[in-house]
C-alpha atoms as a PDB file:
ATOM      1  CA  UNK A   1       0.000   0.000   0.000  1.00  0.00           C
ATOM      2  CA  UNK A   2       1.443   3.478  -0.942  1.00  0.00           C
ATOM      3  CA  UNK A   3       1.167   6.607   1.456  1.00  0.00           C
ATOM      4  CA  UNK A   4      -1.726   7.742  -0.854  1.00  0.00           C
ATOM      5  CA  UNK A   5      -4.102   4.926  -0.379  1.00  0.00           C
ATOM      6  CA  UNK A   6      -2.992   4.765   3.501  1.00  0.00           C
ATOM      7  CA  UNK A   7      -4.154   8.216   3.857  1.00  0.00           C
ATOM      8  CA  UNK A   8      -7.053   7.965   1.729  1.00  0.00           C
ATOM      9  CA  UNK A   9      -9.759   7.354   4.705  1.00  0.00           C
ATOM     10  CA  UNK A  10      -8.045  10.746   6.190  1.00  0.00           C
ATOM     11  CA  UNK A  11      -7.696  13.397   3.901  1.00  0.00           C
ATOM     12  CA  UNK A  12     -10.480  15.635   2.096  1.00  0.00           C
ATOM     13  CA  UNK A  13      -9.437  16.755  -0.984  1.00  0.00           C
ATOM     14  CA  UNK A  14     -10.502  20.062  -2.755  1.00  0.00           C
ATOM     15  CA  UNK A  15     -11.973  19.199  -5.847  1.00  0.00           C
ATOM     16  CA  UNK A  16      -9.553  21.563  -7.462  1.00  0.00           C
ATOM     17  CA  UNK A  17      -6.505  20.131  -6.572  1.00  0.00           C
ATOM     18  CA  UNK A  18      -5.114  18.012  -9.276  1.00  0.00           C
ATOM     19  CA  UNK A  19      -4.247  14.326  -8.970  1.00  0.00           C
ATOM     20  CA  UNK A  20      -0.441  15.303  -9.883  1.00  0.00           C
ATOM     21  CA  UNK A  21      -0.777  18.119  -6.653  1.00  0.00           C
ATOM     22  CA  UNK A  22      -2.291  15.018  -4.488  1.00  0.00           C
ATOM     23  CA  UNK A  23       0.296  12.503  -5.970  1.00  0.00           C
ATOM     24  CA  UNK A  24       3.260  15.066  -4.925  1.00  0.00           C
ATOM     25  CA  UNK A  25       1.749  16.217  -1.268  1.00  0.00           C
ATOM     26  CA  UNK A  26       1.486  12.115  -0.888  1.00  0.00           C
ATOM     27  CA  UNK A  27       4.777  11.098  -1.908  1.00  0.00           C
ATOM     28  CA  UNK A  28       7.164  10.067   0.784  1.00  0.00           C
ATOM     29  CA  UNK A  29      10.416  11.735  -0.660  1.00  0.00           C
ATOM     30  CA  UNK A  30       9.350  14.829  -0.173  1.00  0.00           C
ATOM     31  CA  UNK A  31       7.450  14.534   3.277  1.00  0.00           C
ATOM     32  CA  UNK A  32      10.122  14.524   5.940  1.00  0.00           C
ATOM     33  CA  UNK A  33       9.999  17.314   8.423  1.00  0.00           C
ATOM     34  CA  UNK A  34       7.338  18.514   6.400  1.00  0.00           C
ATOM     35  CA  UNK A  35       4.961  20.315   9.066  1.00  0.00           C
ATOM     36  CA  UNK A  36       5.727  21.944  12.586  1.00  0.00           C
ATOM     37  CA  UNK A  37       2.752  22.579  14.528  1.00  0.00           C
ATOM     38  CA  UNK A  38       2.983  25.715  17.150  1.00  0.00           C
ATOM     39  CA  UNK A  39       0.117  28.467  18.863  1.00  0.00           C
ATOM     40  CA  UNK A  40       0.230  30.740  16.270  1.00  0.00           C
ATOM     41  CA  UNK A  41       0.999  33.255  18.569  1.00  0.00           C
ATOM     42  CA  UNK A  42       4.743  31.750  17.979  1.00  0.00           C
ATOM     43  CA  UNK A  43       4.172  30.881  14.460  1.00  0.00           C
ATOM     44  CA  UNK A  44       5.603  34.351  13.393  1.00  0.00           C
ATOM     45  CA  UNK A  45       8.651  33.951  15.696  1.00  0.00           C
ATOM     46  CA  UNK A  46       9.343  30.463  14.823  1.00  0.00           C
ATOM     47  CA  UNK A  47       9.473  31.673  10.912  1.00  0.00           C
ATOM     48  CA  UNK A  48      11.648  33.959  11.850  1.00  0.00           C
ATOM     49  CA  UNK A  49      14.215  32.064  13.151  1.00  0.00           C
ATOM     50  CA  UNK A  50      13.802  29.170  10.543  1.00  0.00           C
ATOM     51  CA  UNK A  51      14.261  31.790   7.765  1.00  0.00           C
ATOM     52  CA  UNK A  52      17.080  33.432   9.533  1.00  0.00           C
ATOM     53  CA  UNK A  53      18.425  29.904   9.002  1.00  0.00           C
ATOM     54  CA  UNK A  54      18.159  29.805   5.862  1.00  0.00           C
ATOM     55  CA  UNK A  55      15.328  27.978   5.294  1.00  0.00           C
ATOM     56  CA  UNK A  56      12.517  28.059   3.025  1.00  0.00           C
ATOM     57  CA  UNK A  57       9.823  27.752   5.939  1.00  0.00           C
ATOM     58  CA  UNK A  58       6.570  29.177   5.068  1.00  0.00           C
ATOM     59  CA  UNK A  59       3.358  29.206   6.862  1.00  0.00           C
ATOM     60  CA  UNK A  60       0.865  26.443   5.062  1.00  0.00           C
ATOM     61  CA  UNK A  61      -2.496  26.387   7.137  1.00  0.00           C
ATOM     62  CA  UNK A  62      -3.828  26.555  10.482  1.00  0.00           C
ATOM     63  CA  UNK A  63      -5.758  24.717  12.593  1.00  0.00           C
ATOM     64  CA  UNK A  64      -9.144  26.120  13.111  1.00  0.00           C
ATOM     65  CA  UNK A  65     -10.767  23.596  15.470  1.00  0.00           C
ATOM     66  CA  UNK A  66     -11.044  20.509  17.287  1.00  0.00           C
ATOM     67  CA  UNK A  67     -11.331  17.773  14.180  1.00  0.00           C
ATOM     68  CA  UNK A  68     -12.221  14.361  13.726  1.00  0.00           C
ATOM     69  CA  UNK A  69      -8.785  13.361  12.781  1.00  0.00           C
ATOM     70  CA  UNK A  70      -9.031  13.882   8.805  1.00  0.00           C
ATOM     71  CA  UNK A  71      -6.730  16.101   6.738  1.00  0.00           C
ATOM     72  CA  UNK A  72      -8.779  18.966   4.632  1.00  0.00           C
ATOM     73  CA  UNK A  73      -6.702  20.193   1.561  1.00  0.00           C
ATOM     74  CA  UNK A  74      -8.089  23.414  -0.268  1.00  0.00           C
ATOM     75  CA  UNK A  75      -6.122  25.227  -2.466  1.00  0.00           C
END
């Protein structure tokens, strides 16, 4: 089983985003260290010091409220 049908059951997919979009954000090379999680009353600080790092850290989504454990991908 690839990570794509693992995750299947999990993730809610915008209708516009493209298979090749889902195919990348599911494919395991590119997924390591992927996503930090902090109150985003740090979130600004945290990209701040990443960047100052030189890395290409960016601020993806947020979480809104308590879920039920699925992923929701909009574009």
């Amino acid at each position: 089983m690839n990570n794509q049908e693992y995750f299947a059951s999990h993730t809610d997919w915008a209708e516009e985003i493209s298979d090749i979009d889902q195919l990348l954000l599911n494919d395991a090379q590119t997924s390591g260290g992927l996503l930090i999680a902090v109150p985003e009353s740090e979130a600004a600080q945290l990209l701040a010091t990443l960047k100052t790092n030189h890395s290409d850290a960016a601020i993806v989504g947020r979480i809104t409220e308590k879920g039920t454990g699925r992923v929701k991908v909009e574009k």
